[in-house]
Protein backbone atom coordinates (compact mmCIF):
# COMPACT_ATOMS: atom_id res chain seq x y z
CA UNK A 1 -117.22 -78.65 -66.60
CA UNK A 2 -118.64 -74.99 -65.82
CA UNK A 3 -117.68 -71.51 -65.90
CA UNK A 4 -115.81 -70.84 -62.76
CA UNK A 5 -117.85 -67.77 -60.88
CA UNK A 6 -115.64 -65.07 -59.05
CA UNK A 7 -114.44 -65.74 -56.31
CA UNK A 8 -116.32 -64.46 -52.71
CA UNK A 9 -113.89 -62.92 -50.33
CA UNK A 10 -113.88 -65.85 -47.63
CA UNK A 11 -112.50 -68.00 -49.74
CA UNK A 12 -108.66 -68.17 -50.92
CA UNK A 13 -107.14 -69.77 -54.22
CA UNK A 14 -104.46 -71.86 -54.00
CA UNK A 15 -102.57 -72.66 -57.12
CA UNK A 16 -101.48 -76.33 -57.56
CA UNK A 17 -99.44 -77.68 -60.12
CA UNK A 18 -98.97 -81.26 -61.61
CA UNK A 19 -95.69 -82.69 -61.29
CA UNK A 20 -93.95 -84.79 -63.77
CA UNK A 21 -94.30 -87.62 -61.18
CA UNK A 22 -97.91 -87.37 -60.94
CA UNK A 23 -98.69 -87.27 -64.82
CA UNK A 24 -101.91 -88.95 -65.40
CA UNK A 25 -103.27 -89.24 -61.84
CA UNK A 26 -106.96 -89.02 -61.31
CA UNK A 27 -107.71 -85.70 -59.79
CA UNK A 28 -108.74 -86.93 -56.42
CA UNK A 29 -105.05 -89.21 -55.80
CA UNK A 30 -103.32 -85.95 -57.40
CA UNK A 31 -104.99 -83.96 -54.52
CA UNK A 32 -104.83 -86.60 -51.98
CA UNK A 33 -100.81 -86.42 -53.12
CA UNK A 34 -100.11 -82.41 -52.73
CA UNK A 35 -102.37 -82.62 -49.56
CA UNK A 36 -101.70 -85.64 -47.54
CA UNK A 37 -103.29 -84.68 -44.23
CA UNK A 38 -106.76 -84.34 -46.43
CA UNK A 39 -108.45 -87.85 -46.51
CA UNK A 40 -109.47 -89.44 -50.05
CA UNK A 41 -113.27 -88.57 -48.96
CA UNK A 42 -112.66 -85.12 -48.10
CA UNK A 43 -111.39 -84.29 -51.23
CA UNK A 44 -114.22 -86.22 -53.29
CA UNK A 45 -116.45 -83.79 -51.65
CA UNK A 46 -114.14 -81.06 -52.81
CA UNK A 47 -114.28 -81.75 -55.92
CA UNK A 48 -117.94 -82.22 -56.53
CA UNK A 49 -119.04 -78.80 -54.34
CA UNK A 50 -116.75 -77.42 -57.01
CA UNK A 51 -113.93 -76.01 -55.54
CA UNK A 52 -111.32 -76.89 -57.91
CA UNK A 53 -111.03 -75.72 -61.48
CA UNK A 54 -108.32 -75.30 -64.03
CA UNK A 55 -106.20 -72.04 -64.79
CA UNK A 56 -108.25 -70.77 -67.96
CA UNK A 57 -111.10 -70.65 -65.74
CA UNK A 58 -113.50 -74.08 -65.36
CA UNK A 59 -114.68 -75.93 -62.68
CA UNK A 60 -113.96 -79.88 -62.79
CA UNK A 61 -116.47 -81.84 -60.74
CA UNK A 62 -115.51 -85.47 -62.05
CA UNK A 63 -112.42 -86.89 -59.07
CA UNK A 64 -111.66 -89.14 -62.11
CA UNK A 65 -110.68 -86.47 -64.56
CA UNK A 66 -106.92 -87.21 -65.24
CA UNK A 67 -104.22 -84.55 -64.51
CA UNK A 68 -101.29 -83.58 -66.73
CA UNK A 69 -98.11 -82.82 -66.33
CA UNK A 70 -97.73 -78.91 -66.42
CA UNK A 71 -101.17 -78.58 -66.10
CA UNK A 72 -102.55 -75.52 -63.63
CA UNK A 73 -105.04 -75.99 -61.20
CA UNK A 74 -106.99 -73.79 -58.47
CA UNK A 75 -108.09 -75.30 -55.20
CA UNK A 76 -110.62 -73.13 -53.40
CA UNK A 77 -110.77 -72.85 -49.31
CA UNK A 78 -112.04 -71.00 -46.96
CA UNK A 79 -109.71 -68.13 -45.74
CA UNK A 80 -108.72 -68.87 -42.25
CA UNK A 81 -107.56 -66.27 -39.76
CA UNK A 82 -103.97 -65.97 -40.62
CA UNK A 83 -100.81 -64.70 -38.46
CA UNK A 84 -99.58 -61.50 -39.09
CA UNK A 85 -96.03 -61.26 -41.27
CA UNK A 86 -94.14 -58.44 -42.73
CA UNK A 87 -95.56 -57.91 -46.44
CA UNK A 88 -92.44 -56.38 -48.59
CA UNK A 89 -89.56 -57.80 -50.04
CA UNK A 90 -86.55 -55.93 -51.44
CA UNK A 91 -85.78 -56.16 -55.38
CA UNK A 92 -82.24 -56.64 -55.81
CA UNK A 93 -81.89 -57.16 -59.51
CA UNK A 94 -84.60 -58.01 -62.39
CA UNK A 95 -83.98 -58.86 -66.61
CA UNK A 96 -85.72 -60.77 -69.45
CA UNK A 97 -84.55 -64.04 -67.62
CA UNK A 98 -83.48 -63.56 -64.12
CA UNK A 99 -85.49 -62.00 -61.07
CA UNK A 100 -83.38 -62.04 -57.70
CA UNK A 101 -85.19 -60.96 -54.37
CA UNK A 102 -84.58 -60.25 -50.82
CA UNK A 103 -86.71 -61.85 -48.56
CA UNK A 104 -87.77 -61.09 -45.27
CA UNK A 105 -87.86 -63.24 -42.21
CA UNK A 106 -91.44 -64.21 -41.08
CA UNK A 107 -92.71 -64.22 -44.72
CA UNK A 108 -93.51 -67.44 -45.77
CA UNK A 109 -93.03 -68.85 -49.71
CA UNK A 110 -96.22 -70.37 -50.49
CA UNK A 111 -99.30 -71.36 -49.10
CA UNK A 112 -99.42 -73.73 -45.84
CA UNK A 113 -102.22 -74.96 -43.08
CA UNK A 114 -101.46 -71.67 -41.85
CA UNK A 115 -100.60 -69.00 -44.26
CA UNK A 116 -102.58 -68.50 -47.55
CA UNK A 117 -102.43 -64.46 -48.18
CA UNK A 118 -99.82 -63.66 -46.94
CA UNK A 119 -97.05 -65.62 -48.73
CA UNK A 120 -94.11 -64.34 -50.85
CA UNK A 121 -95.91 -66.27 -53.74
CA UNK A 122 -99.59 -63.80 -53.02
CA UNK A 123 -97.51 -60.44 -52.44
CA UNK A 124 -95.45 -61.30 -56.00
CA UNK A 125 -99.22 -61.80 -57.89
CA UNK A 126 -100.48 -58.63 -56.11
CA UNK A 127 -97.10 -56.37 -56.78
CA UNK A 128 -96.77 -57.84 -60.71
CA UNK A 129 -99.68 -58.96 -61.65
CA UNK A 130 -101.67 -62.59 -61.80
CA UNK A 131 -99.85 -63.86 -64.59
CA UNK A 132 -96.30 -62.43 -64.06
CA UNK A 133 -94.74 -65.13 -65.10
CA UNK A 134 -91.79 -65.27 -62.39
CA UNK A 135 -91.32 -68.96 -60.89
CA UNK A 136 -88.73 -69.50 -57.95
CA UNK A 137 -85.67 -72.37 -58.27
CA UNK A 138 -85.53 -72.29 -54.80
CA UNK A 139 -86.94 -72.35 -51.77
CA UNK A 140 -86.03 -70.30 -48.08
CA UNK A 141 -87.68 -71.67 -45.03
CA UNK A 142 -90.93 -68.78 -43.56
CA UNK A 143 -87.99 -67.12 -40.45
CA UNK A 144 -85.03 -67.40 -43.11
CA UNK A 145 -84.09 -64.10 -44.60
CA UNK A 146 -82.36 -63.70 -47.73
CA UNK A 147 -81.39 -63.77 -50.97
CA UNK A 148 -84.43 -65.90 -53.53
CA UNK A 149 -83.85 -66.06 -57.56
CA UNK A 150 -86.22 -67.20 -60.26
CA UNK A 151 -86.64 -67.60 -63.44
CA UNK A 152 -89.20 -67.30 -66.39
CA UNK A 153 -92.11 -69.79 -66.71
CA UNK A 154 -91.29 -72.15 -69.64
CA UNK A 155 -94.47 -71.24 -71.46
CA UNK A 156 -93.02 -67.62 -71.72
CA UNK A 157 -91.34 -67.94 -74.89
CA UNK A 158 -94.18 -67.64 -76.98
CA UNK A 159 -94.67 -63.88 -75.18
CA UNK A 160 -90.82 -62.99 -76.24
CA UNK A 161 -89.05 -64.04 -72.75
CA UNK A 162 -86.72 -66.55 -72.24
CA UNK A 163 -88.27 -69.38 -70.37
CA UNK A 164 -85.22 -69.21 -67.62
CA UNK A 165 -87.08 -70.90 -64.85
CA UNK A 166 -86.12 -74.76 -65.99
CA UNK A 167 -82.21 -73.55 -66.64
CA UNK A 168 -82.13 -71.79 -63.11
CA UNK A 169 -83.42 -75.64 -61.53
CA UNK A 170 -80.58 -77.44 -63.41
CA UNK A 171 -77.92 -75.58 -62.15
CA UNK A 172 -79.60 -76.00 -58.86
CA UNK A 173 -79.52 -80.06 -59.58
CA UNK A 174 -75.99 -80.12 -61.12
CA UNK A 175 -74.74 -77.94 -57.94
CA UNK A 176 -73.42 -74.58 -60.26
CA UNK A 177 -74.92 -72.40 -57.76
CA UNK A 178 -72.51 -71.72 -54.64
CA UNK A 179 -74.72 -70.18 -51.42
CA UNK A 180 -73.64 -68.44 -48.14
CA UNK A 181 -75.08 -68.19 -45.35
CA UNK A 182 -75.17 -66.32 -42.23
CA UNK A 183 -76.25 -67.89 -38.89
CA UNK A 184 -76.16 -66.99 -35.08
CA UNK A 185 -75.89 -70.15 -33.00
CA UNK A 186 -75.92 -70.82 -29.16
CA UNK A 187 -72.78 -71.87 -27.91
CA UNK A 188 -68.98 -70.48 -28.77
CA UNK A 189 -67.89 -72.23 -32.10
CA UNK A 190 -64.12 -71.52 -32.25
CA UNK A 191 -62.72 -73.81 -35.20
CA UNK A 192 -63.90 -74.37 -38.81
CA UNK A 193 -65.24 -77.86 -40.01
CA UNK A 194 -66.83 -79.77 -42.39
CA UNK A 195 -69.99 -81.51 -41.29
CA UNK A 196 -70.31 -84.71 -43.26
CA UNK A 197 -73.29 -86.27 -41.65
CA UNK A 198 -76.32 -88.12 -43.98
CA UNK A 199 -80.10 -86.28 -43.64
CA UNK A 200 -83.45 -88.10 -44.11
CA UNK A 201 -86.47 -87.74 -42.59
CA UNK A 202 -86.78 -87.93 -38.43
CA UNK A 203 -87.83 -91.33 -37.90
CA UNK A 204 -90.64 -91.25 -35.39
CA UNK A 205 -91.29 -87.24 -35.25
CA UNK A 206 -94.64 -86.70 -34.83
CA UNK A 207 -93.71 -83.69 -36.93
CA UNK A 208 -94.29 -84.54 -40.53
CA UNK A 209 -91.15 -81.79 -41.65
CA UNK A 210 -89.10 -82.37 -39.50
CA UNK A 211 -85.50 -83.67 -40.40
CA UNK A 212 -82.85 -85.48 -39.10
CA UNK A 213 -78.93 -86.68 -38.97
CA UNK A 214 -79.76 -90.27 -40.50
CA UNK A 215 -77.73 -93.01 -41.87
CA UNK A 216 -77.77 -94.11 -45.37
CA UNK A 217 -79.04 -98.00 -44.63
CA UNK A 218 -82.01 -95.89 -42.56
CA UNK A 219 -82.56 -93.49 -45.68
CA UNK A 220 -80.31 -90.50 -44.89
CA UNK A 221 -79.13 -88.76 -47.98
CA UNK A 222 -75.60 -87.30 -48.03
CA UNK A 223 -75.34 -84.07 -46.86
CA UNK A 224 -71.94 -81.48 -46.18
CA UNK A 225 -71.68 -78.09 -44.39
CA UNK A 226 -68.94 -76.01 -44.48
CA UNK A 227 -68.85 -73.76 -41.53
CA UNK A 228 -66.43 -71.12 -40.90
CA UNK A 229 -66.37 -68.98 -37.29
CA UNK A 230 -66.82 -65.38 -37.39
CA UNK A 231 -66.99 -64.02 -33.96
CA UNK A 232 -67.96 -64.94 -30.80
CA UNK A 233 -70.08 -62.48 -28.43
CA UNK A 234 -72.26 -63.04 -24.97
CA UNK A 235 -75.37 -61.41 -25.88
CA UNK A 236 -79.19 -62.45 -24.30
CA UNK A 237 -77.28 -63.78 -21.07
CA UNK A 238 -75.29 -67.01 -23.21
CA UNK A 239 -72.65 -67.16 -25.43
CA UNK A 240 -73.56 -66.89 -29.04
CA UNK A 241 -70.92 -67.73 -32.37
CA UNK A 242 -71.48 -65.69 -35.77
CA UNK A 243 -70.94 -68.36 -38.36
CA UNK A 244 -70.50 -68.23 -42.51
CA UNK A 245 -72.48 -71.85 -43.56
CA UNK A 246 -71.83 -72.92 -47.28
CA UNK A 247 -74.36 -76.20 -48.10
CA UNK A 248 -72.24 -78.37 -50.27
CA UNK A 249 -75.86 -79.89 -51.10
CA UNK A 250 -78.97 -78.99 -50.87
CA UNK A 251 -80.94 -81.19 -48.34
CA UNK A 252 -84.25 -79.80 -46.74
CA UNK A 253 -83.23 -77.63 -43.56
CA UNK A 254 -79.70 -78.78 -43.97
CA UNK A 255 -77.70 -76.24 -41.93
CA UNK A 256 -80.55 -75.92 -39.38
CA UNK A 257 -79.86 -79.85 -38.41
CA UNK A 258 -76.34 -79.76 -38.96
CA UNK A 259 -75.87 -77.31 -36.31
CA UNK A 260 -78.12 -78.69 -34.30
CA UNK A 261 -76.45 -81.95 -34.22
CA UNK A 262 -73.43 -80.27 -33.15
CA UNK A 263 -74.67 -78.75 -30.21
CA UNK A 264 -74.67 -75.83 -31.87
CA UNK A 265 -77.99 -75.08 -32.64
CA UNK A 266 -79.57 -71.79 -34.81
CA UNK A 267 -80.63 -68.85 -31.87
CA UNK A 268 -84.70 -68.94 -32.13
CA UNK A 269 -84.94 -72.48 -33.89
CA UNK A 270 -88.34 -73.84 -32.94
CA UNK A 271 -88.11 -76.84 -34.45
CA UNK A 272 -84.71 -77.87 -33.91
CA UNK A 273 -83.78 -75.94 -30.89
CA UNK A 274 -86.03 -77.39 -28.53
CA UNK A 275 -87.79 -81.32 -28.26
CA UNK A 276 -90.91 -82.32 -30.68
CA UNK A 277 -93.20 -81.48 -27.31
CA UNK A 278 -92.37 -78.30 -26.91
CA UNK A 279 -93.11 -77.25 -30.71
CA UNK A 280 -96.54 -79.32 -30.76
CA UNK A 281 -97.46 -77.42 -27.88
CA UNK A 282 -97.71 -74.39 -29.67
CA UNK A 283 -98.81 -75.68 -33.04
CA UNK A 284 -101.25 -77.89 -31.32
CA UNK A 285 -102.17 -77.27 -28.33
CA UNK A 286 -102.54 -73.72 -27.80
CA UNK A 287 -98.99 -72.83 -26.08
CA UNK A 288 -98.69 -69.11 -26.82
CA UNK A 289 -95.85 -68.37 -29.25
CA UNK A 290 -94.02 -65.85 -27.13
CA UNK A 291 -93.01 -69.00 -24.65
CA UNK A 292 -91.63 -70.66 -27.34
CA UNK A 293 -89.96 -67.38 -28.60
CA UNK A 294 -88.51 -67.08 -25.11
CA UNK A 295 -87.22 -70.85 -24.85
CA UNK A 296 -85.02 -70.57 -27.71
CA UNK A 297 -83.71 -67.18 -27.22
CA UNK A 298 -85.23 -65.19 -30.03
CA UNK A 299 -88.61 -64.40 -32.03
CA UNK A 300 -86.74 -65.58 -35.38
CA UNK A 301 -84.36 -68.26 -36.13
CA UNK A 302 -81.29 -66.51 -37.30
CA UNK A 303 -80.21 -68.12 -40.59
CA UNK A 304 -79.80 -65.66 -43.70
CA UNK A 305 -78.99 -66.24 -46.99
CA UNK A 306 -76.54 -63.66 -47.62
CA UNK A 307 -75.07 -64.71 -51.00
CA UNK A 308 -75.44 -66.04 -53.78
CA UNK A 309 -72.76 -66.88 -56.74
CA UNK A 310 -74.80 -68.75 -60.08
CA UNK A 311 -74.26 -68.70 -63.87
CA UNK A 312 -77.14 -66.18 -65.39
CA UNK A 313 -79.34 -68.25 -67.41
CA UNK A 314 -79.46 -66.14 -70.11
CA UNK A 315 -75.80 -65.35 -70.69
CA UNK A 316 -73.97 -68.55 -68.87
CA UNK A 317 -71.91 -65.84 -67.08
CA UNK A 318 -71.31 -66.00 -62.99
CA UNK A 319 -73.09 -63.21 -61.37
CA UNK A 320 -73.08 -62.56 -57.59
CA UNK A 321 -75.91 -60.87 -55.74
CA UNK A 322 -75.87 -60.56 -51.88
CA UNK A 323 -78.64 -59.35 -49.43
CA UNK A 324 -77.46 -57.17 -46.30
CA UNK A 325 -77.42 -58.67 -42.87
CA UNK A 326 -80.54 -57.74 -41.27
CA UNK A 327 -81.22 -55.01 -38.60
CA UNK A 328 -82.00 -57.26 -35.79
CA UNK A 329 -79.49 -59.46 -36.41
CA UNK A 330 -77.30 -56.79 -36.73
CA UNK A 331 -78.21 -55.81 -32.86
CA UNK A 332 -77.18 -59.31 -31.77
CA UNK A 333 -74.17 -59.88 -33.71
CA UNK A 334 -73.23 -56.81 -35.63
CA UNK A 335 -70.86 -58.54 -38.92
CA UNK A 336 -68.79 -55.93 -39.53
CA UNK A 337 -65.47 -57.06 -40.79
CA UNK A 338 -66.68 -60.16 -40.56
CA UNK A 339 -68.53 -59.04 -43.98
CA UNK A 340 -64.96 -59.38 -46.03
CA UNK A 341 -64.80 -62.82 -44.81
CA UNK A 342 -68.58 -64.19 -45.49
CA UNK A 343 -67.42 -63.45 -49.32
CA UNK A 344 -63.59 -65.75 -49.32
């Protein structure tokens, strides 16, 4: 290993870290794992133009050196041109243990193919600092707005915190945490329900993502929506239902493809309000944006996570934090009284 020099402005870090699953791998299959579209050579010749080094600051050049769990790595790339996003997020509440957010739409969580700088993860190390501490115990898709909480870093103990972050994941896991959301969704939705239909992957997407209503024997997990109507407008020349969404679990873009499969799909979806074709056009073939924008009725999808109910990790008790309905949601589908009801 070498001393890590600084790093030139063309190139971005991207912070990777190992995975209880992937304890022990070499460093080239736990790359190869975290970045599956990068082939095994590629990353070999990664590793040995040196850009990946660990945390404290030392490049590793050996694709055999073996990974540990917990252990923090930097991968260095070349800073692509990335798409322009709104960088701010509200503060809603902060302690010793517990940091709760408001995020915008458009702002995506971490790093992707396409975003690097401007994530919610680069704006929180530019705002409080590289080693802040602050690690999320969920997740919010890049267009959904909304409530985010996380918790302290487990090696923050030593520094006189609580390390929070772990305790925040378990009550994730053991479903303590109740969430509401709000969504606008093409069609008039007149009667509550419960959707009861399995997820898993979408067998045969050419979209590695995407999700789908899948039975169990095909490797659908179980899934439940509760879904409550709030009002029904016309608005953008259709008919459009204000819904309140509670997950019962927590399956990747659950209440995206529950609607969906309903007929009842989320205004401005891209990836489940239109085919596969029509979003690979855009991601890869050069289809501007704004036709897709147009197709499915609105520049965002509009899903927010307007509440949250969770026991504090500190203290056990429940606490409650909600973030407001957004302004251009609020043009479509103001919520007005419907605001008493998203909270019953």
């Amino acid at each position: 290993m070498r001393l890590a020099a600084p790093v030139p402005p063309e190139w971005i870090e991207v912070p990777l870290e190992v995975e209880s699953n992937l304890d022990g791998y070499r460093l080239d299959r736990f790359l190869k794992a975290r970045i599956v579209r990068l082939s095994r050579e590629r990353i070999q010749a990664i590793i040995a133009r040196g850009q990946v080094r660990s945390a404290c600051g030392r490049v590793i050049t050996r694709a055999s050196a073996r990974v540990r769990v917990g252990q923090r790595l930097i991968l260095l790339r070349p800073a692509p041109s990335e798409p322009d996003v709104v960088l701010d997020y509200r503060e809603v509440y902060r302690d010793e243990a517990l940091l709760v957010l408001d995020k915008p739409a458009g702002l995506p969580v971490h790093p992707s193919a396409r975003y690097h700088r401007h994530t919610l993860t680069a704006l929180m190390r530019e705002r409080l600092g590289a080693g802040h501490g602050w690690e999320m115990a969920h997740r919010l898709d890049r267009e959904t707005s909304g409530v985010m909480v996380f918790g302290r870093r487990r090696e923050r103990p030593g520094r006189g915190a609580v390390a929070s972050g772990g305790v925040l994941k378990r009550a994730f896991q053991e479903r303590s945490v109740e969430k509401t959301y709000l969504a606008i969704v093409r069609g008039h939705i007149t009667e509550p329900c419960l959707i009861d239909r399995p997820i898993g992957r979408a067998l045969g997407s050419a979209i590695q993502v995407k999700m789908a209503v899948l039975p169990e024997a095909r490797g659908g997990l179980p899934a439940r929506t509760e879904v409550q109507p709030l009002r029904c407008v016309e608005r953008l020349g259709e008919p459009l239902s204000l819904l309140r969404c509670r997950p019962l679990t927590g399956r990747q873009h659950q209440i995206r493809v529950h609607l969906a499969s309903c007929g009842a799909p989320v205004l401005g979806d891209k990836l489940y309000g239109v085919d596969d074709a029509a979003f690979l056009a855009v991601m890869e073939n050069g289809r501007p944006i704004a036709e897709l924008e147009a197709q499915v009725g609105f520049w965002r999808h509009a899903l927010h996570a307007a509440r949250i109910v969770l026991p504090h990790p500190g203290t056990g008790a429940q606490v409650v934090f909600e973030a407001p309905w957004p302004e251009e949601l609020e043009a479509l589908v103001p919520l007005g009284q419907s605001q008493s009801q998203s909270q019953g």
